[in-house]
PDB file of N, CA and C in Angstrom:
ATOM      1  N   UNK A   1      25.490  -6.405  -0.485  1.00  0.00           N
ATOM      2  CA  UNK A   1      24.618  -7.314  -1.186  1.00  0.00           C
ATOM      3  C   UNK A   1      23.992  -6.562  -2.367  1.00  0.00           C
ATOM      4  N   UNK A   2      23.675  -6.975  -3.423  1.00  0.00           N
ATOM      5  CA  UNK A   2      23.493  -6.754  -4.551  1.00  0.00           C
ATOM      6  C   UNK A   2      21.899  -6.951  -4.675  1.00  0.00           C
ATOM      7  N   UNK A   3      21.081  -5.672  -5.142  1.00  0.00           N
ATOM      8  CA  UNK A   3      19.934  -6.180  -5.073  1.00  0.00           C
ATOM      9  C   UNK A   3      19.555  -6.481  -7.092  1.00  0.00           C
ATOM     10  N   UNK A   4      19.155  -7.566  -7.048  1.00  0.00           N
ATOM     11  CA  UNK A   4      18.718  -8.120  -7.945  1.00  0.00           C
ATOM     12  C   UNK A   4      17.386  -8.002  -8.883  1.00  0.00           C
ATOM     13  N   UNK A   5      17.451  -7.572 -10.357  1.00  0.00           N
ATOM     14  CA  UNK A   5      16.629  -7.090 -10.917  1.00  0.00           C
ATOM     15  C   UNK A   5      15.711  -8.095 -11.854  1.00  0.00           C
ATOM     16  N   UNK A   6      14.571  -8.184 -11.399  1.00  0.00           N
ATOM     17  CA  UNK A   6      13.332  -9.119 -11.443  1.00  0.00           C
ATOM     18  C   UNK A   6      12.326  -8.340 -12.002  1.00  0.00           C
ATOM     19  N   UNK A   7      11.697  -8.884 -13.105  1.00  0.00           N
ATOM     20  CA  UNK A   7      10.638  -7.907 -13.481  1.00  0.00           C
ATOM     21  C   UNK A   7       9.112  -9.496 -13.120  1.00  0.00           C
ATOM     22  N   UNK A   8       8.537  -8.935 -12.285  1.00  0.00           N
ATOM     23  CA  UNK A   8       6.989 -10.003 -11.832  1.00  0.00           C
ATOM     24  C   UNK A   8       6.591 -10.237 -13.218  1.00  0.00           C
ATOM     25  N   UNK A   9       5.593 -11.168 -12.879  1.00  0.00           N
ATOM     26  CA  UNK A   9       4.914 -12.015 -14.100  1.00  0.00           C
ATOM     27  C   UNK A   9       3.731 -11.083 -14.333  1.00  0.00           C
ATOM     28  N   UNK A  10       3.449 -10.089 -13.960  1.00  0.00           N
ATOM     29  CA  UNK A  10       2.041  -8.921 -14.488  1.00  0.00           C
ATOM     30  C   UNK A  10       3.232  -8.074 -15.149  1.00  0.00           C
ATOM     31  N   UNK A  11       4.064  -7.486 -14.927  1.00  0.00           N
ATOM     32  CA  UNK A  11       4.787  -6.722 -15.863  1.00  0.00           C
ATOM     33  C   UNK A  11       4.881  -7.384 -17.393  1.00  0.00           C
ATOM     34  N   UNK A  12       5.264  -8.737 -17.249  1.00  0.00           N
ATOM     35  CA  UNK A  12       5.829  -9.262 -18.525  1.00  0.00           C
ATOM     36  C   UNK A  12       4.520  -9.699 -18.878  1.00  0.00           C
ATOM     37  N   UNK A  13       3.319 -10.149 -18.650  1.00  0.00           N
ATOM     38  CA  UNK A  13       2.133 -10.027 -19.096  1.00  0.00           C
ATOM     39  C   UNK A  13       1.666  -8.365 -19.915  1.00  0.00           C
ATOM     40  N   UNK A  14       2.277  -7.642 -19.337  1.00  0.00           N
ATOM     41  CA  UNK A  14       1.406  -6.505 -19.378  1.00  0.00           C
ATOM     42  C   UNK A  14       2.241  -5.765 -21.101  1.00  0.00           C
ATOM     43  N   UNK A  15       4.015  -6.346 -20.948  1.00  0.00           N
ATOM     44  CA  UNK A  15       4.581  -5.918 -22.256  1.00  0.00           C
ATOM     45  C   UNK A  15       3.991  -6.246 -23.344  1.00  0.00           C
ATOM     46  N   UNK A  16       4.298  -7.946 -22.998  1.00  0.00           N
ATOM     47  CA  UNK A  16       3.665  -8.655 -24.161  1.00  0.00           C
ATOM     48  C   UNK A  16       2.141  -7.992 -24.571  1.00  0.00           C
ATOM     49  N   UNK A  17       1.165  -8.039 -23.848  1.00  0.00           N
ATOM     50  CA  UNK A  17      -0.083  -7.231 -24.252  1.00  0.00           C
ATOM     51  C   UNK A  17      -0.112  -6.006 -25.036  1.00  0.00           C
ATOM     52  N   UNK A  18       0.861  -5.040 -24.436  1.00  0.00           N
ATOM     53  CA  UNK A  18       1.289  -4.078 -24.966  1.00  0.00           C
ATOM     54  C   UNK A  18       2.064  -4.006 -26.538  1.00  0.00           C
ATOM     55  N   UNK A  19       2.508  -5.113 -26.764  1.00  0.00           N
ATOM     56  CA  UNK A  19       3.017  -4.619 -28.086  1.00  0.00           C
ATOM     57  C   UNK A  19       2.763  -5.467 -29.374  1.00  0.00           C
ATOM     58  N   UNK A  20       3.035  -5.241 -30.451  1.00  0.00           N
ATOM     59  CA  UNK A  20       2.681  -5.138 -31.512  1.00  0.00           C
ATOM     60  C   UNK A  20       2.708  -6.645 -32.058  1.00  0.00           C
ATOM     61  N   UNK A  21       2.123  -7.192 -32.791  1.00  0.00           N
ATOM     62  CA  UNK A  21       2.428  -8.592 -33.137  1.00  0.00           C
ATOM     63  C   UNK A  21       3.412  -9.526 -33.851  1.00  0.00           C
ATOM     64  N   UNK A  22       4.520  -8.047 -34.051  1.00  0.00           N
ATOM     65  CA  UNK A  22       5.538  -8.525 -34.766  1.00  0.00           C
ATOM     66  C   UNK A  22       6.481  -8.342 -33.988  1.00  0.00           C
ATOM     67  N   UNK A  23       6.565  -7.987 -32.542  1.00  0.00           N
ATOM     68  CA  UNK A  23       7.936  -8.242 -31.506  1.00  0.00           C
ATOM     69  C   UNK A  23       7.650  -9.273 -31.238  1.00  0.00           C
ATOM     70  N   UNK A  24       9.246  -9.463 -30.816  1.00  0.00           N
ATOM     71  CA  UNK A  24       9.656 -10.477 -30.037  1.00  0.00           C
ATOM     72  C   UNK A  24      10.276 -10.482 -28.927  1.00  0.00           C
ATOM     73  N   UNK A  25       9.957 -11.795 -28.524  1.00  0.00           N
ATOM     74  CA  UNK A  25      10.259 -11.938 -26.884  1.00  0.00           C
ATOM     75  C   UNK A  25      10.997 -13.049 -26.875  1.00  0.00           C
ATOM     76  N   UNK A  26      11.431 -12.909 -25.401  1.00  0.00           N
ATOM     77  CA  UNK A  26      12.404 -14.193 -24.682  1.00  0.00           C
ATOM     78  C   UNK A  26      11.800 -15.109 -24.155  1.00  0.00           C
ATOM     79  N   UNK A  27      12.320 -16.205 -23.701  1.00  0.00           N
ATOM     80  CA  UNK A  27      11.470 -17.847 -23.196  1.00  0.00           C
ATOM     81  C   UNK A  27      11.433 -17.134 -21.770  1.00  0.00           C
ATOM     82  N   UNK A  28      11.760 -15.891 -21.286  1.00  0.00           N
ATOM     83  CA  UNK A  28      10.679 -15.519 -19.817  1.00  0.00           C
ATOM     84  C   UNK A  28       9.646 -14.981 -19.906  1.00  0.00           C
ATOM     85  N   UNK A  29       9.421 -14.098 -20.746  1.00  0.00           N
ATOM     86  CA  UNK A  29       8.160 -13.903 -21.034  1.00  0.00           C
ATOM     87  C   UNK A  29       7.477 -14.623 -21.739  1.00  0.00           C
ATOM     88  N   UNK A  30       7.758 -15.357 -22.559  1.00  0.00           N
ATOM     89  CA  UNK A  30       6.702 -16.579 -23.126  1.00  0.00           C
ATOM     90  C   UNK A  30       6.549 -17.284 -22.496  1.00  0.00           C
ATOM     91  N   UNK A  31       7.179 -17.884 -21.324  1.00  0.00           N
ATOM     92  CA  UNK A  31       7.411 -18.807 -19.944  1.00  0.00           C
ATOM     93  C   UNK A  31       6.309 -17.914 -19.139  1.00  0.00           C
ATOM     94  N   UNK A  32       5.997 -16.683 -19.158  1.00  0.00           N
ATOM     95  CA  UNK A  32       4.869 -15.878 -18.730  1.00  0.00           C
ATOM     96  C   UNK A  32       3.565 -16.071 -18.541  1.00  0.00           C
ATOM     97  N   UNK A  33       3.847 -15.608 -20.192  1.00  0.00           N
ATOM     98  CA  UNK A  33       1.967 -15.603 -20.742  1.00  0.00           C
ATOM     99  C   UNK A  33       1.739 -17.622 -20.909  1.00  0.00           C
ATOM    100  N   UNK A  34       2.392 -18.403 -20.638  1.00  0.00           N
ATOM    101  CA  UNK A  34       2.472 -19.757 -21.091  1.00  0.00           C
ATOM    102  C   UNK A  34       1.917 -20.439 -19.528  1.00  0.00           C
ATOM    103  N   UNK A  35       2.634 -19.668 -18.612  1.00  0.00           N
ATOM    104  CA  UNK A  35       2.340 -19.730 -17.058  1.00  0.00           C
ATOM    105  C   UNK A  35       3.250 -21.193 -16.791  1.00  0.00           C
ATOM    106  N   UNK A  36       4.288 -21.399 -17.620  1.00  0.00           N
ATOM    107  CA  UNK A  36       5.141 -22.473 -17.320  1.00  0.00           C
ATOM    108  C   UNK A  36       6.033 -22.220 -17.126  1.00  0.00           C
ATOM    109  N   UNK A  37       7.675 -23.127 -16.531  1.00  0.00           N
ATOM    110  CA  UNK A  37       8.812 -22.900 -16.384  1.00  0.00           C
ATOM    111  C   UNK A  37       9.687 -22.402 -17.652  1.00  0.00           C
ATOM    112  N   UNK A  38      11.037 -22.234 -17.251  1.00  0.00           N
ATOM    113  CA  UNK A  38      11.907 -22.220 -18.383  1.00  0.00           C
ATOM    114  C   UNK A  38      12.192 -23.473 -18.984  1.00  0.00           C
ATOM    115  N   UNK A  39      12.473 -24.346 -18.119  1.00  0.00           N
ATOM    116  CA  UNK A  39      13.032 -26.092 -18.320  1.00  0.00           C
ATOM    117  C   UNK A  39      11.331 -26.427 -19.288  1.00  0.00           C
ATOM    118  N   UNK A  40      10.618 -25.842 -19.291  1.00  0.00           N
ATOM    119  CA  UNK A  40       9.205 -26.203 -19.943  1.00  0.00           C
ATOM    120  C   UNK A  40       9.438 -25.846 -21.224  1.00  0.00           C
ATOM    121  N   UNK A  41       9.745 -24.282 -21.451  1.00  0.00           N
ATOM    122  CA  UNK A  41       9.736 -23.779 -22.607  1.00  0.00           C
ATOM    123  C   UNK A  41      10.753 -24.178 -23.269  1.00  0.00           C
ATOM    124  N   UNK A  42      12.479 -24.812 -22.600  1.00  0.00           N
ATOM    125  CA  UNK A  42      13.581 -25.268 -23.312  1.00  0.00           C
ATOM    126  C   UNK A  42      13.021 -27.097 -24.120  1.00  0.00           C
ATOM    127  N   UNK A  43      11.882 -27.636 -23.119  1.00  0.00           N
ATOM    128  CA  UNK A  43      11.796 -28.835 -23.232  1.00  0.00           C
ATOM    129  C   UNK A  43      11.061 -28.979 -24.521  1.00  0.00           C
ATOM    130  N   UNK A  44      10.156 -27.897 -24.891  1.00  0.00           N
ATOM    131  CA  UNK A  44       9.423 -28.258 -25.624  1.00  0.00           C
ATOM    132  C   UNK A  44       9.726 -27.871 -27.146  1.00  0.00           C
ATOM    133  N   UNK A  45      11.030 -26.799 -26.908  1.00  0.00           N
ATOM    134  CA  UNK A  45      11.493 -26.024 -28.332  1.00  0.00           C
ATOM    135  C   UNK A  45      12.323 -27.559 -28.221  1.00  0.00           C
ATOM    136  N   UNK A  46      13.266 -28.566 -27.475  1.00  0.00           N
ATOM    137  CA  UNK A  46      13.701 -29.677 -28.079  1.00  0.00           C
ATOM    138  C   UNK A  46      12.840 -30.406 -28.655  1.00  0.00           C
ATOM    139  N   UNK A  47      11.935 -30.817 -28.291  1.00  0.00           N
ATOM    140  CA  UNK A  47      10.846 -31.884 -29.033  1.00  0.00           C
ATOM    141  C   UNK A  47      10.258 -31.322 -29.879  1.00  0.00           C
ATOM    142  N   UNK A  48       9.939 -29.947 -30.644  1.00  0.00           N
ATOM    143  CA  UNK A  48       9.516 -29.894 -31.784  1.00  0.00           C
ATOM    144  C   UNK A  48       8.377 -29.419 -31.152  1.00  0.00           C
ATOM    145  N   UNK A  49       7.469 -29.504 -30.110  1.00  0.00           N
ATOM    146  CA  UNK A  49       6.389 -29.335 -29.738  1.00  0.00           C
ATOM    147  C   UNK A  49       5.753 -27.924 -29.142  1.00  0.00           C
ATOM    148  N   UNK A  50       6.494 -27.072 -28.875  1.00  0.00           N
ATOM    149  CA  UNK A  50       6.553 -26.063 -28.661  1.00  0.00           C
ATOM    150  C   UNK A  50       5.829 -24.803 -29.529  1.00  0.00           C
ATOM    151  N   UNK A  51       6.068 -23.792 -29.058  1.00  0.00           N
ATOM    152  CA  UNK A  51       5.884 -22.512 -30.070  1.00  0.00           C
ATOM    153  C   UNK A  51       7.196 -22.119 -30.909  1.00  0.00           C
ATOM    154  N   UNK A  52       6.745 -21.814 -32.389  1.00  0.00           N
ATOM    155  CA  UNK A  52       7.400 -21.926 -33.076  1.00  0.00           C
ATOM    156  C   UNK A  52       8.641 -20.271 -32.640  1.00  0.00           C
ATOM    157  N   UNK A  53       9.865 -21.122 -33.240  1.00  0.00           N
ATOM    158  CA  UNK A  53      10.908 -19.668 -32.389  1.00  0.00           C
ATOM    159  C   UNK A  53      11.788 -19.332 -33.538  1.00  0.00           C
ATOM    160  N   UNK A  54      12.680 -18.440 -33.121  1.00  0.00           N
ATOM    161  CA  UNK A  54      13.729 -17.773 -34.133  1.00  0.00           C
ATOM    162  C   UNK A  54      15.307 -17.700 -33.501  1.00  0.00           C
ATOM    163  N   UNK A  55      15.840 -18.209 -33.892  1.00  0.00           N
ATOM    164  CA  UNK A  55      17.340 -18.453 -32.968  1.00  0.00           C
ATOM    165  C   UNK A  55      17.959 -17.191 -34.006  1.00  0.00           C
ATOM    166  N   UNK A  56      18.445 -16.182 -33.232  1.00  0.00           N
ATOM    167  CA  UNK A  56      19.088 -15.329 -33.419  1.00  0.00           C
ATOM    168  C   UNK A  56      20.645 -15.474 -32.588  1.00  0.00           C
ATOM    169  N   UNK A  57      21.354 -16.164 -33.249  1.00  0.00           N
ATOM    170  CA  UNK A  57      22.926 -16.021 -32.913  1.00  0.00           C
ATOM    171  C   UNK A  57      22.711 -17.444 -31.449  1.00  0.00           C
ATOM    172  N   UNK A  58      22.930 -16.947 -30.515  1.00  0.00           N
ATOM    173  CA  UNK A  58      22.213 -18.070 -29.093  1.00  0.00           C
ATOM    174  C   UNK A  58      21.336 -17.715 -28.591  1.00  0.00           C
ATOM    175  N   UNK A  59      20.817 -16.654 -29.084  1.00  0.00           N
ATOM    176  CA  UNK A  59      19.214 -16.190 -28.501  1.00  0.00           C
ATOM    177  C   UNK A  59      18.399 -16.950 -29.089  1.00  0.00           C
ATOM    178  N   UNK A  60      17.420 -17.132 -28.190  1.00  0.00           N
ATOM    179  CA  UNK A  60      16.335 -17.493 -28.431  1.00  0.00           C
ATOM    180  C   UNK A  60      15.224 -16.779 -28.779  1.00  0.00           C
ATOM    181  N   UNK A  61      14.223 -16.102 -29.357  1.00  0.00           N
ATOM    182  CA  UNK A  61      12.943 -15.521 -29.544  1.00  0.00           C
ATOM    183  C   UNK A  61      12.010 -15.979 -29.951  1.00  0.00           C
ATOM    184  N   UNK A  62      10.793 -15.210 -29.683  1.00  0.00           N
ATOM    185  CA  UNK A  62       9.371 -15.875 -29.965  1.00  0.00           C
ATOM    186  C   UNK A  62       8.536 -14.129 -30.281  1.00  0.00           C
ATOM    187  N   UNK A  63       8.007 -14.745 -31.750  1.00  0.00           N
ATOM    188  CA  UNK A  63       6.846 -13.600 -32.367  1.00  0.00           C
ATOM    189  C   UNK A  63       5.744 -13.084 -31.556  1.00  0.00           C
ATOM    190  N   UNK A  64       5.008 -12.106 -31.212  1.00  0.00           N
ATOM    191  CA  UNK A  64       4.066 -12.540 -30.508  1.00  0.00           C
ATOM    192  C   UNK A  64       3.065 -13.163 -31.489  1.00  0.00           C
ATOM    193  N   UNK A  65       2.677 -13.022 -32.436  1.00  0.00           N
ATOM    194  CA  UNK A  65       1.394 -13.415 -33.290  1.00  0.00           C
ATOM    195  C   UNK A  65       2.176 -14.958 -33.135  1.00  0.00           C
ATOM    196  N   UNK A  66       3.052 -15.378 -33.468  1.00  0.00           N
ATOM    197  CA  UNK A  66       3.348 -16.835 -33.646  1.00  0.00           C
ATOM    198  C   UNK A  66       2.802 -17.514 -32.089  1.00  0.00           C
ATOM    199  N   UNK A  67       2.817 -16.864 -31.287  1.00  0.00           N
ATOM    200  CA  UNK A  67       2.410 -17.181 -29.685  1.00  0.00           C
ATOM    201  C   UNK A  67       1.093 -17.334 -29.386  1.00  0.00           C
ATOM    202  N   UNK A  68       0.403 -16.332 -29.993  1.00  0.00           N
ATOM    203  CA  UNK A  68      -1.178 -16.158 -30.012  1.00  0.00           C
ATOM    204  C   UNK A  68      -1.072 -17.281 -31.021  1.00  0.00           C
ATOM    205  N   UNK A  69      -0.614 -17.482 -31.853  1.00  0.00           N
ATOM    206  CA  UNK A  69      -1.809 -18.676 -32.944  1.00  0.00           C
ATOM    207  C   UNK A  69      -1.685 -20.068 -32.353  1.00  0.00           C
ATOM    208  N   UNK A  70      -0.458 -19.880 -31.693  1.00  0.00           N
ATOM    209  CA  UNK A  70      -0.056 -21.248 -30.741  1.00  0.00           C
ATOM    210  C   UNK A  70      -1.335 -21.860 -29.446  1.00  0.00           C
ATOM    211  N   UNK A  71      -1.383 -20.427 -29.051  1.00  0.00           N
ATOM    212  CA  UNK A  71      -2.328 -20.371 -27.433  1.00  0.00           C
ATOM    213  C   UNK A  71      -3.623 -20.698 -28.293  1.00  0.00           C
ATOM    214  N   UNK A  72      -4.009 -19.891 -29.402  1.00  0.00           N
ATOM    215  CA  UNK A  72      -5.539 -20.107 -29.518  1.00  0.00           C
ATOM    216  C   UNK A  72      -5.522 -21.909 -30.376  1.00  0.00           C
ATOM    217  N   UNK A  73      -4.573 -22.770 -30.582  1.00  0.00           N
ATOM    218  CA  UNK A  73      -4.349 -23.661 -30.812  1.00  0.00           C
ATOM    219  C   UNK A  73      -5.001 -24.841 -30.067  1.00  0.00           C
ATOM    220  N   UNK A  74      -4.383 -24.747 -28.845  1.00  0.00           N
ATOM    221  CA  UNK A  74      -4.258 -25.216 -27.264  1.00  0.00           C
ATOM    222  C   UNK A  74      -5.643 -24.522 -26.926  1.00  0.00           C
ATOM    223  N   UNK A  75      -6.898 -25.064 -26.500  1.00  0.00           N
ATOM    224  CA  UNK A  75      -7.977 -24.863 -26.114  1.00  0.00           C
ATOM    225  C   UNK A  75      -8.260 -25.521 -24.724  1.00  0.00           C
ATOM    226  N   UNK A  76      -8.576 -24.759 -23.712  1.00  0.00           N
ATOM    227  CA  UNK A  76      -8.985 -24.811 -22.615  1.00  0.00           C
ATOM    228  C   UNK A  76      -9.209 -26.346 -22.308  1.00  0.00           C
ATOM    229  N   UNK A  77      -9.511 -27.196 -21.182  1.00  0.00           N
ATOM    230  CA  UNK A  77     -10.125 -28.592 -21.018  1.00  0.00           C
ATOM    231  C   UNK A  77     -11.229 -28.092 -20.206  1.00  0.00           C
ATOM    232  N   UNK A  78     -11.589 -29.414 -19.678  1.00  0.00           N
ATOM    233  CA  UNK A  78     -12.513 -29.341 -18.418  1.00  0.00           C
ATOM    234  C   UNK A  78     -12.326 -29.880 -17.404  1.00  0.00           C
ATOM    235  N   UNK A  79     -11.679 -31.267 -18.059  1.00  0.00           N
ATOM    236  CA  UNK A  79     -10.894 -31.758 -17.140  1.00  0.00           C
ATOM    237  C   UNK A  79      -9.711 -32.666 -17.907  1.00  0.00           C
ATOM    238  N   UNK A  80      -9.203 -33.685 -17.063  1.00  0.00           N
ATOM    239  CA  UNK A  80      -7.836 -34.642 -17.651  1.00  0.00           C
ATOM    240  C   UNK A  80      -8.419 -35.591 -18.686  1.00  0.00           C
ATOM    241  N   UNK A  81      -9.938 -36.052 -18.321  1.00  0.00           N
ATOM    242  CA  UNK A  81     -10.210 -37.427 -19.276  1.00  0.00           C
ATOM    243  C   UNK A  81     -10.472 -36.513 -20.483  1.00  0.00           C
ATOM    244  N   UNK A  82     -10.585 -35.017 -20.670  1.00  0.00           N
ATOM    245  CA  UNK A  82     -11.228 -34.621 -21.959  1.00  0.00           C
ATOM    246  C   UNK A  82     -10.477 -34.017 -22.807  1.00  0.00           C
ATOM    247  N   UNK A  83      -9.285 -34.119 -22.101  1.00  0.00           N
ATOM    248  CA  UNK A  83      -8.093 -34.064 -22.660  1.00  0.00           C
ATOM    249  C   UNK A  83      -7.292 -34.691 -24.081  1.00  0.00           C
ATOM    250  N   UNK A  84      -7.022 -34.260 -25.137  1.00  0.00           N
ATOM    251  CA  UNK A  84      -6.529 -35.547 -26.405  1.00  0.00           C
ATOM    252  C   UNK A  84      -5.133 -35.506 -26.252  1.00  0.00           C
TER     253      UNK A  84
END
């Protein structure tokens, strides 16, 4: 059996933190720091609604600064009705 190489969601928190604002990352680590699925992050680069990305060949990537301006975009709720 083949043991299988998984990096946890504090590692890929901890890269992204770690580096500079001009790397880039993959829809698992933005699927990370986003705390959503992949089918989330594919759903939303279709609708336009997403964080803005860079298709390199069939890769997918994401800036980190383009990620941060996204997140500080998206502001906390309190609850669902206060929601827009």
């Amino acid at each position: 059996m083949s043991k299988v190489n998984t990096i946890s969601r504090i590692d890929l928190l901890n890269q992204f933190n770690a580096a500079p604002d001009d790397a880039l990352f993959d829809q698992k680590t933005i699927a990370a720091v986003r705390d959503c699925s992949l089918a989330t992050m594919e759903r939303d680069r279709w609708a336009g609604t997403g964080i803005p990305f860079i298709k390199l060949g069939r890769s997918v990537k994401y800036r980190k600064a383009d990620v941060l301006l996204w997140l500080d975009k998206h502001h906390p709720q309190q609850s669902t009705s206060s929601a827009a």
